[in-house]
N, C-alpha and C. Protein backbone atom coordinates (compact mmCIF):
# COMPACT_ATOMS: atom_id res chain seq x y z
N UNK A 1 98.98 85.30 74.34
CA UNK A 1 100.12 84.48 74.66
C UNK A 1 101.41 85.28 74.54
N UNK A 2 101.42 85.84 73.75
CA UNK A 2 102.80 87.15 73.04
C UNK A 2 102.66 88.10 74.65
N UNK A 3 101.83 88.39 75.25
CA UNK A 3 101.76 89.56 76.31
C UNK A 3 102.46 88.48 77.47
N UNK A 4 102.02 87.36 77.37
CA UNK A 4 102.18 86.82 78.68
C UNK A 4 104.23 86.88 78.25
N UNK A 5 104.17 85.63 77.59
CA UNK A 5 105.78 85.60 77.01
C UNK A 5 106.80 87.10 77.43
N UNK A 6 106.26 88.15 76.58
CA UNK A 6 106.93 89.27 76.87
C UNK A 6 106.77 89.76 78.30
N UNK A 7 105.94 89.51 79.18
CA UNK A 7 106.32 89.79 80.80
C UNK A 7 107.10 88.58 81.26
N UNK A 8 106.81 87.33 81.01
CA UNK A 8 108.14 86.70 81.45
C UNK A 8 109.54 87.24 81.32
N UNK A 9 109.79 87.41 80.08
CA UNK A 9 110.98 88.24 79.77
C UNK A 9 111.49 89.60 80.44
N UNK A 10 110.54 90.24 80.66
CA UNK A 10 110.94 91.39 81.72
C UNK A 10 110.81 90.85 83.32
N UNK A 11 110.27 89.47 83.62
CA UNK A 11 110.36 89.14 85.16
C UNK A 11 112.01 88.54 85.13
N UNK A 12 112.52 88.05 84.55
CA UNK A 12 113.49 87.12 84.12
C UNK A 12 114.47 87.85 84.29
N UNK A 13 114.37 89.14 83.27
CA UNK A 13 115.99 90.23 83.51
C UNK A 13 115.70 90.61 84.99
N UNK A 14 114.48 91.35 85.49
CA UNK A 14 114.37 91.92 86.69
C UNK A 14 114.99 90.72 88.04
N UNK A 15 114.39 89.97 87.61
CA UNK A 15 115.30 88.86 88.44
C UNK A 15 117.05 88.90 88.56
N UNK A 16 117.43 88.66 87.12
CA UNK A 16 118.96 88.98 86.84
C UNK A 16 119.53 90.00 87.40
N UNK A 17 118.92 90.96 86.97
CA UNK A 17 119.34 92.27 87.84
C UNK A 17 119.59 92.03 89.43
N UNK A 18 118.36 92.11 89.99
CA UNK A 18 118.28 91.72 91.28
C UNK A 18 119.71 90.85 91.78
N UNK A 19 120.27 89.65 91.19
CA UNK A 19 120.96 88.90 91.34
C UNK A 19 122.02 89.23 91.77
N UNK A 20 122.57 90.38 90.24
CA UNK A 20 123.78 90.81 89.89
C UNK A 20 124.42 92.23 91.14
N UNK A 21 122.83 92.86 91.08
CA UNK A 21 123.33 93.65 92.80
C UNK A 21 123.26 93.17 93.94
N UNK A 22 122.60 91.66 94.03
CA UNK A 22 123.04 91.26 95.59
C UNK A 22 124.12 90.74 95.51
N UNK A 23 124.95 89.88 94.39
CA UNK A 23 126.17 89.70 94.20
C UNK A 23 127.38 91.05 93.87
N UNK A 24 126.94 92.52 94.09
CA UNK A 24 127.39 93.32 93.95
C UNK A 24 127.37 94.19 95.15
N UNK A 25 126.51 93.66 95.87
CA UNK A 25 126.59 94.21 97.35
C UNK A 25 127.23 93.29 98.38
N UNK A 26 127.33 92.44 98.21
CA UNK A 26 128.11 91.42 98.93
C UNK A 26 129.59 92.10 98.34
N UNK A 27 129.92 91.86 97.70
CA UNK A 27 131.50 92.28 97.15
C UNK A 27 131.82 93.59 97.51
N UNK A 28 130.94 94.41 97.76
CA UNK A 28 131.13 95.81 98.56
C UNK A 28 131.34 95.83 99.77
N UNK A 29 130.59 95.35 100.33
CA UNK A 29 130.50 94.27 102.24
C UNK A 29 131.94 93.70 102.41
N UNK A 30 132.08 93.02 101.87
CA UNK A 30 133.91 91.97 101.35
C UNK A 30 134.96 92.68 101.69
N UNK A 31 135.16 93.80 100.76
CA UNK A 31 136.18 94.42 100.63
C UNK A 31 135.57 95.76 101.27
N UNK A 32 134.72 96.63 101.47
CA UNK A 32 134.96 97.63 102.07
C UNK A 32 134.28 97.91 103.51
N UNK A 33 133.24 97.42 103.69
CA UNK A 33 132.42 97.14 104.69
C UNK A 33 130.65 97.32 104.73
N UNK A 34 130.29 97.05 105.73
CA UNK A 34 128.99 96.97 106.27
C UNK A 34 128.34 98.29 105.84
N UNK A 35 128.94 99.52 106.20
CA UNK A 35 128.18 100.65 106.01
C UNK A 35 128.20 100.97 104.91
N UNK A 36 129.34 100.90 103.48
CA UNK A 36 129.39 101.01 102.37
C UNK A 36 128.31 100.38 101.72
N UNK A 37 128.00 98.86 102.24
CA UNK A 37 127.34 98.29 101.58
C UNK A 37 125.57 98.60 101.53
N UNK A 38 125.38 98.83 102.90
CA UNK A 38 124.13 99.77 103.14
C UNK A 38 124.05 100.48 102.06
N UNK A 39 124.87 101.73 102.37
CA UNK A 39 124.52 102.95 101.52
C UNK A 39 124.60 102.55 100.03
N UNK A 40 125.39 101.38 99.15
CA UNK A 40 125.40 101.41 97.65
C UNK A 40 123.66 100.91 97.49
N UNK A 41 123.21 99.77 98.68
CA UNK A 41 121.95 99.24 98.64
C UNK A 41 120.96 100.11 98.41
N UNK A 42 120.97 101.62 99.56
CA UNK A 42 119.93 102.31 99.35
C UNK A 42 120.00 102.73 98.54
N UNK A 43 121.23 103.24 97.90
CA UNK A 43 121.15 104.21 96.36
C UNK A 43 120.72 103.48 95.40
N UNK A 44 121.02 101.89 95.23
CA UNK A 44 120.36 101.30 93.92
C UNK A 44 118.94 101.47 94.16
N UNK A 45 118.36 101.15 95.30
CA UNK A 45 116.79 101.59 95.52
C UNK A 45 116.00 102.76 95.31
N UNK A 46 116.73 103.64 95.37
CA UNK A 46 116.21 104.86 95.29
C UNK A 46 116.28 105.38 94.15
N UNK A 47 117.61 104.63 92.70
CA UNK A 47 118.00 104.85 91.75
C UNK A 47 116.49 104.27 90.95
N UNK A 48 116.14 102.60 91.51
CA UNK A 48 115.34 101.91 90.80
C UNK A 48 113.81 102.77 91.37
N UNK A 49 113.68 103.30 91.88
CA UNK A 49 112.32 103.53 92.55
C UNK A 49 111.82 105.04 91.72
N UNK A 50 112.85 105.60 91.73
CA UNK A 50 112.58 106.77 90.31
C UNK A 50 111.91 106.60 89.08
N UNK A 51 111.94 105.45 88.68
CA UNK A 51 111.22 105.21 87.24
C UNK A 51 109.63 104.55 87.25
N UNK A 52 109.52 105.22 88.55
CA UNK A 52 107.78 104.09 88.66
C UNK A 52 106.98 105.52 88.53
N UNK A 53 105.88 105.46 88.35
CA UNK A 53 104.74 106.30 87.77
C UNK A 53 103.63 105.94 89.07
N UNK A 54 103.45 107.48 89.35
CA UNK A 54 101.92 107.10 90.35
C UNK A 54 100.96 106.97 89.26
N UNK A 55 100.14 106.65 90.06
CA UNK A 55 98.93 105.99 89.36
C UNK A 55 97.54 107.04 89.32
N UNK A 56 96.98 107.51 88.13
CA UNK A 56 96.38 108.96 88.05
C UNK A 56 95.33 108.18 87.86
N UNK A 57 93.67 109.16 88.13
CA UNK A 57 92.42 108.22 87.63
C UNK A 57 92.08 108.58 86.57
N UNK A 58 91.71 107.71 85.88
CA UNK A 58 90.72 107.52 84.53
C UNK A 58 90.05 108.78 84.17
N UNK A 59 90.34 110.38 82.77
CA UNK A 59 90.01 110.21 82.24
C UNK A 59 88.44 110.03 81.53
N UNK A 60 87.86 110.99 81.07
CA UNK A 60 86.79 111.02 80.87
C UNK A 60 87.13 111.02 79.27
N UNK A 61 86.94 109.57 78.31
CA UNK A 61 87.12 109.49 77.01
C UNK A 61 86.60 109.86 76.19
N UNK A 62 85.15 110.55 76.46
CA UNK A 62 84.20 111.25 75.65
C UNK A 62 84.86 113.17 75.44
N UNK A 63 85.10 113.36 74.59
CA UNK A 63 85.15 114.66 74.44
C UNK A 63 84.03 116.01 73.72
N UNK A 64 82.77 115.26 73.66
CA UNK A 64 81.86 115.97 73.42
C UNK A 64 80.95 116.57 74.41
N UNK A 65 81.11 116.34 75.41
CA UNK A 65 80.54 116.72 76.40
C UNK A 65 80.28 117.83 77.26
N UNK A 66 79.23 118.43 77.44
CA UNK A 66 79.16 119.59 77.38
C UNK A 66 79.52 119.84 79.33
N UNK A 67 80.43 121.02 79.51
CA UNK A 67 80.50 121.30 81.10
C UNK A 67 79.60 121.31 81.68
N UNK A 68 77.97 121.83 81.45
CA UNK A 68 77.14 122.07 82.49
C UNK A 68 76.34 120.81 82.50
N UNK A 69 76.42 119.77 81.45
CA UNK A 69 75.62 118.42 81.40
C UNK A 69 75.19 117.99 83.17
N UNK A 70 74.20 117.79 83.31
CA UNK A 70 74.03 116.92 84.69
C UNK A 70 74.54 115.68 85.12
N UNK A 71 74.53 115.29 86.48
CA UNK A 71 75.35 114.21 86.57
C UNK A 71 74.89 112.90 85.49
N UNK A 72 75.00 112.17 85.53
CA UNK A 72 74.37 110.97 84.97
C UNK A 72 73.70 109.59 86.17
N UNK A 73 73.14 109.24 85.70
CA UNK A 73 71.56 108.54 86.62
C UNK A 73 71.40 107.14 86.02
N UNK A 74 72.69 106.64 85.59
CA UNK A 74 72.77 104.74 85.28
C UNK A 74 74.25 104.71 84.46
N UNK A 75 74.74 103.73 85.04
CA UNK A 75 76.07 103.22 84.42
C UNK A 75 75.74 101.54 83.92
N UNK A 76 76.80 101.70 83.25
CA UNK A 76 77.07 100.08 82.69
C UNK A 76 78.68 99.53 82.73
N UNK A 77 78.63 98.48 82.80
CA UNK A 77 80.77 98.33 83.06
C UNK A 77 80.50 97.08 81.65
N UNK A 78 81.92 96.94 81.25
CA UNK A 78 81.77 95.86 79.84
C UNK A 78 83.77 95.49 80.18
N UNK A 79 83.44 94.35 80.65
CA UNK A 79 84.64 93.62 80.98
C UNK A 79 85.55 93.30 79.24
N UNK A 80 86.76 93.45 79.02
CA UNK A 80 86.89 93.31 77.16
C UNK A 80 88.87 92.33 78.20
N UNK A 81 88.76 90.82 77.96
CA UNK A 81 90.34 90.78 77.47
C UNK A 81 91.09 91.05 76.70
N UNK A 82 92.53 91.37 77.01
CA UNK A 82 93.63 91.75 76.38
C UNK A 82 94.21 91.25 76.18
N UNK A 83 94.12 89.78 76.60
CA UNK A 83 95.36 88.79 76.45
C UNK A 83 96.14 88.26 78.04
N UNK A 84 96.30 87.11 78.34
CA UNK A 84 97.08 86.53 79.26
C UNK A 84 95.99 87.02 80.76
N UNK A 85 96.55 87.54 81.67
CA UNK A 85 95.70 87.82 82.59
C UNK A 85 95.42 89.52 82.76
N UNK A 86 95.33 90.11 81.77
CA UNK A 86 95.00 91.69 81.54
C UNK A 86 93.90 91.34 81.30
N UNK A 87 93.09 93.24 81.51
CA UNK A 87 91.45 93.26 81.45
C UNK A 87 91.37 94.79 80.90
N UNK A 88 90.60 94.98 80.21
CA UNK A 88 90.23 96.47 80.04
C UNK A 88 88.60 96.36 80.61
N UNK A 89 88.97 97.14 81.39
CA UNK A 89 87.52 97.76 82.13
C UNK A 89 86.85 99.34 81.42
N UNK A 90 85.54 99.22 80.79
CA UNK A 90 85.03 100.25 80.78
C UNK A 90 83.74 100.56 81.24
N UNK A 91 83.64 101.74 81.80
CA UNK A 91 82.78 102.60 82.22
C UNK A 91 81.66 103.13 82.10
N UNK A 92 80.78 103.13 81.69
CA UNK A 92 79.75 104.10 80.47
C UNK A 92 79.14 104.52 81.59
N UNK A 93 78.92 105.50 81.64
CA UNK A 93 77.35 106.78 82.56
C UNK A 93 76.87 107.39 81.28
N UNK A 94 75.40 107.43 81.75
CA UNK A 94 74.85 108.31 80.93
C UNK A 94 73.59 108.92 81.96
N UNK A 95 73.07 109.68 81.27
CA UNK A 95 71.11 109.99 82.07
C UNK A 95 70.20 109.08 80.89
N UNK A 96 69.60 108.82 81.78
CA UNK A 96 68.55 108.10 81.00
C UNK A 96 66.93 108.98 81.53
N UNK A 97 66.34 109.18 81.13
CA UNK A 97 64.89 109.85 81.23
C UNK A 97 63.93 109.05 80.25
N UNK A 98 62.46 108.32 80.52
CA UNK A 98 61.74 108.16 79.81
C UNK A 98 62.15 107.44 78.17
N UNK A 99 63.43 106.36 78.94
CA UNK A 99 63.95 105.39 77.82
C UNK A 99 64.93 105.94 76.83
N UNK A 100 65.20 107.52 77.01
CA UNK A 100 66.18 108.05 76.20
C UNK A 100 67.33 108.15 76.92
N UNK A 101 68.49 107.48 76.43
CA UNK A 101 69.85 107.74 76.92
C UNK A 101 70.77 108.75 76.08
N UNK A 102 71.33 109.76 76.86
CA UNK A 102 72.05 110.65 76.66
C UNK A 102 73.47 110.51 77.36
N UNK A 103 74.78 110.03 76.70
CA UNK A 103 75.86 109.44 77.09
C UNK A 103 76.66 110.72 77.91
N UNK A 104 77.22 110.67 79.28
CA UNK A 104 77.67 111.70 79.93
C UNK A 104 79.73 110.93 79.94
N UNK A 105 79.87 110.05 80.03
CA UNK A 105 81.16 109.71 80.33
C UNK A 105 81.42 108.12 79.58
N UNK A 106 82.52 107.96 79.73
CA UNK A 106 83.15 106.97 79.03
C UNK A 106 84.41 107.08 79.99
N UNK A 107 84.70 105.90 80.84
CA UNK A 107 86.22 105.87 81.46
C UNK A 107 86.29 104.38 81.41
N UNK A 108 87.88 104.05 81.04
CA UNK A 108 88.75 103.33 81.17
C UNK A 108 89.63 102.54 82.00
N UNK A 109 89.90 101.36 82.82
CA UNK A 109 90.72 101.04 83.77
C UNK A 109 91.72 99.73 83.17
N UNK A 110 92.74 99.36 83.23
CA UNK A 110 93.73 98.24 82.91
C UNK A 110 94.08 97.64 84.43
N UNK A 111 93.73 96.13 84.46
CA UNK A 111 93.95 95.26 85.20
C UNK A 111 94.92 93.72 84.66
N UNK A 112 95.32 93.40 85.84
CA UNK A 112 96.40 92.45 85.61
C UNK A 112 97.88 92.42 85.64
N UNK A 113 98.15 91.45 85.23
CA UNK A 113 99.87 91.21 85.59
C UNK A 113 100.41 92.46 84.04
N UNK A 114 101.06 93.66 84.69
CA UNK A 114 100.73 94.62 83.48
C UNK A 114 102.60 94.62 83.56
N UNK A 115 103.31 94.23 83.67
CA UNK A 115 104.85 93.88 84.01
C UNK A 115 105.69 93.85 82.23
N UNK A 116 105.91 94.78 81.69
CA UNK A 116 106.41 95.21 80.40
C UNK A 116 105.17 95.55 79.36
N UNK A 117 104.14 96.07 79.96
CA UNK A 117 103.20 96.47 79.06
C UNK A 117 102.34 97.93 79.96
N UNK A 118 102.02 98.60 78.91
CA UNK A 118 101.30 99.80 79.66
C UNK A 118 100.28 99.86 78.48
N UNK A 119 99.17 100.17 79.08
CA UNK A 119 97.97 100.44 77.88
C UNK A 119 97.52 101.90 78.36
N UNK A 120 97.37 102.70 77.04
CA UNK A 120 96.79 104.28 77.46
C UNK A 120 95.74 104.76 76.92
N UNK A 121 94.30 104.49 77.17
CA UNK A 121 93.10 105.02 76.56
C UNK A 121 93.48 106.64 76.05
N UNK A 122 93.08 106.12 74.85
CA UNK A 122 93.37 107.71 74.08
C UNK A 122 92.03 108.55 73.65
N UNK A 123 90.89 107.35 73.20
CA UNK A 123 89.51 108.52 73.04
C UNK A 123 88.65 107.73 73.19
N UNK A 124 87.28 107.54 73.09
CA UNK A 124 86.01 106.77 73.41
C UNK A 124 85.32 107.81 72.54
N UNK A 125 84.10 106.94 72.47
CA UNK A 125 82.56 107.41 72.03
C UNK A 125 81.48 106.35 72.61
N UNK A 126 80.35 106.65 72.73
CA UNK A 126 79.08 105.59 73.24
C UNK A 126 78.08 106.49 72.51
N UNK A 127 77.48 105.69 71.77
CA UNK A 127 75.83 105.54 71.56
C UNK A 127 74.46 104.80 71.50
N UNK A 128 73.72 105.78 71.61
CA UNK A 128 72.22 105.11 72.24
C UNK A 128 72.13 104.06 71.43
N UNK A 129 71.65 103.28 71.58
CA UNK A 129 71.26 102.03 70.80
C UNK A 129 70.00 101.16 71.25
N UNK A 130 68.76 101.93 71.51
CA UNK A 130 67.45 101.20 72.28
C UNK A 130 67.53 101.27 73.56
N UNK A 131 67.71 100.29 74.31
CA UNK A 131 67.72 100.55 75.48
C UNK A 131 69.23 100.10 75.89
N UNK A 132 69.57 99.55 75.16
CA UNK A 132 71.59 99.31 75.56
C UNK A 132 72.87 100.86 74.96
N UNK A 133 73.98 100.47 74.89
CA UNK A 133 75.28 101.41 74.36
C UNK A 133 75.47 101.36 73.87
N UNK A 134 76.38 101.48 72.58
CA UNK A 134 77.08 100.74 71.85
C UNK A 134 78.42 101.57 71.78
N UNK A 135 79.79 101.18 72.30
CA UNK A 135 80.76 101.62 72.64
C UNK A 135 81.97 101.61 71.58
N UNK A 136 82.79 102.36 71.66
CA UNK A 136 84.18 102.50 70.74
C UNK A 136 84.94 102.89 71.69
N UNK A 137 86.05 102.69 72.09
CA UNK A 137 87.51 102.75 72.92
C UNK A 137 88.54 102.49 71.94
N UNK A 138 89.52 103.89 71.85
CA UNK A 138 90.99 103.43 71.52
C UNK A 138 92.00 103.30 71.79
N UNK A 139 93.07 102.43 72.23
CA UNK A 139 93.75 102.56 73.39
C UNK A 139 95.12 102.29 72.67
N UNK A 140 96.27 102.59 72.94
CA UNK A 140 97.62 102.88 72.64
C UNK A 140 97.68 101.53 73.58
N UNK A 141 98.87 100.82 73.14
CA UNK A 141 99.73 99.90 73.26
C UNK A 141 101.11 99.77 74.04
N UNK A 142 102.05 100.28 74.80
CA UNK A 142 102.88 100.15 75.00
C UNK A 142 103.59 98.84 75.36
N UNK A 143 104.91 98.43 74.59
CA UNK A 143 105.22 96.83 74.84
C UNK A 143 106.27 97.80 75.61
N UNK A 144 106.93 97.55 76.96
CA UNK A 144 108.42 97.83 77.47
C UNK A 144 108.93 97.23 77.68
N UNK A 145 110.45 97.35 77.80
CA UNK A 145 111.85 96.21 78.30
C UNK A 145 112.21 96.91 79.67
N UNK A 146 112.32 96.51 80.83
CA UNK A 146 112.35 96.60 82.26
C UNK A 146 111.76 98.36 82.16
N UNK A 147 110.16 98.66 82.09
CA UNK A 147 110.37 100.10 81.87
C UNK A 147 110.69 101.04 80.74
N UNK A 148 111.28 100.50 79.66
CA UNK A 148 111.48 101.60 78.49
C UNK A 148 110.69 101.19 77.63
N UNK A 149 110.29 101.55 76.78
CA UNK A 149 109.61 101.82 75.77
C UNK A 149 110.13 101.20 74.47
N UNK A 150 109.95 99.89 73.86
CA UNK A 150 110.33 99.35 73.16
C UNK A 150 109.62 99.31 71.68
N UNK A 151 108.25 99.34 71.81
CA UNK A 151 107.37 99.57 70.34
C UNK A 151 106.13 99.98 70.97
N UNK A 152 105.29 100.94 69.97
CA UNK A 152 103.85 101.22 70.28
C UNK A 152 103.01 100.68 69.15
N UNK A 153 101.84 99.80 70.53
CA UNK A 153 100.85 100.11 68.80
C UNK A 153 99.54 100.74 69.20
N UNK A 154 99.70 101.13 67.98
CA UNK A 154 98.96 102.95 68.42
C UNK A 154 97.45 102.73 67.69
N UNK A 155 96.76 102.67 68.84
CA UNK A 155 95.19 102.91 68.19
C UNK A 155 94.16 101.36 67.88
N UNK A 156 94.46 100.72 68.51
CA UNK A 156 94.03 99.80 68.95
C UNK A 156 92.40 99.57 69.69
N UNK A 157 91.32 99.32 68.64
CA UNK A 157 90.14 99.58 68.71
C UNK A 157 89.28 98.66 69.10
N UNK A 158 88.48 98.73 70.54
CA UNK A 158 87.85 97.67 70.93
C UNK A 158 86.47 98.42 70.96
N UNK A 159 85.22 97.80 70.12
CA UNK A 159 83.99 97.92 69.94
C UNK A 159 82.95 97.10 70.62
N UNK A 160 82.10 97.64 70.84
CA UNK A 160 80.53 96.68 71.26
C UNK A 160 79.48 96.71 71.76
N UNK A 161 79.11 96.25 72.68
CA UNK A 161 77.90 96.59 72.28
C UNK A 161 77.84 96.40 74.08
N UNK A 162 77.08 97.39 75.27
CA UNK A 162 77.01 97.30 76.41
C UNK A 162 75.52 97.29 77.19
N UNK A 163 75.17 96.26 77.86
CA UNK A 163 74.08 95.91 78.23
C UNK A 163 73.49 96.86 78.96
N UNK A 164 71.86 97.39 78.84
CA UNK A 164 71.86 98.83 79.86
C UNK A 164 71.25 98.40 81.03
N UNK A 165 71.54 99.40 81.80
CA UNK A 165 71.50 99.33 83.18
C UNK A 165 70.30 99.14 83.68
N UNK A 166 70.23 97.85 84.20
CA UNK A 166 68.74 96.79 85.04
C UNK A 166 67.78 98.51 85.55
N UNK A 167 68.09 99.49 86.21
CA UNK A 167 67.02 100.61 87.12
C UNK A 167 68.06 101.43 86.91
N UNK A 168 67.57 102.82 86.45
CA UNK A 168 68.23 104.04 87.06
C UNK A 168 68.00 104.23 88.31
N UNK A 169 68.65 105.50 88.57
CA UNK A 169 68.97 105.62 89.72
C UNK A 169 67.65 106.82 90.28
């Protein structure tokens, strides 16, 4: 409920904002003209469009893993909420041979209305556990105010247990 609340609050200023430069581009239009007003428009856009982050992929959270390991030959996904309409998605591959699983990867994905919050997988582990996983993910917290960085909480540990995969491959 606290995640949802705190993105209202950053839709709310972003709104304000928004407001305060179309009422600030009009008053440019007013008094100086049409083309002034263009150009202050594109510069606030181009000013606001600087602070966005491309989007990199996921991260391999296992750090034990050896370079020449083979691909892996069955995955499992384990849906975990975060609160409001966020999702942490994880990943597990491993090889499986003759009922033994040997864990090759661990990756991470964040879904949802993510609007003053950023989450950053920081490490994983998976182990065999019979024929299922059993998973550890730690993921950093970021709360932001339109974009900055307002508090972290750091290390934030979601555990459990992941169903194994119906057929290898």
């Amino acid at each position: 409920m606290l995640n949802l609340l705190w993105s209202i609050l950053n839709i709310s200023l972003l709104i304000g904002l928004f407001y305060v430069f179309f009422r600030a581009a009009r008053l440019v239009k007013q008094h100086i003209g049409l083309g002034a007003a263009l150009f202050f428009i594109f510069g606030l856009l181009i000013v606001c469009s600087r602070g966005s982050t491309p989007s990199v992929p996921s991260k391999n959270l296992l750090s034990n893993v050896p370079a020449n390991m083979p691909l892996g030959n069955a995955s499992t996904i384990q849906r975990i909420a975060l609160g409001g309409s966020n999702e942490l998605t994880l990943l597990a591959e491993y090889r499986t041979a003759d009922g033994i699983i040997v864990p090759r990867g661990l990756f991470a994905t964040i879904s949802g209305l993510t609007l003053g919050h950023r989450w950053e997988p920081v490490s994983g582990a998976l182990t065999p556990l019979g024929p299922q996983v059993r998973y550890m993910a730690m993921v950093n917290h970021k709360w932001q105010l339109l974009g900055t960085n307002m508090f972290t909480s750091s290390g934030e540990v979601f555990e459990g247990i992941m169903p194994a995969a119906s057929t290898p491959l």
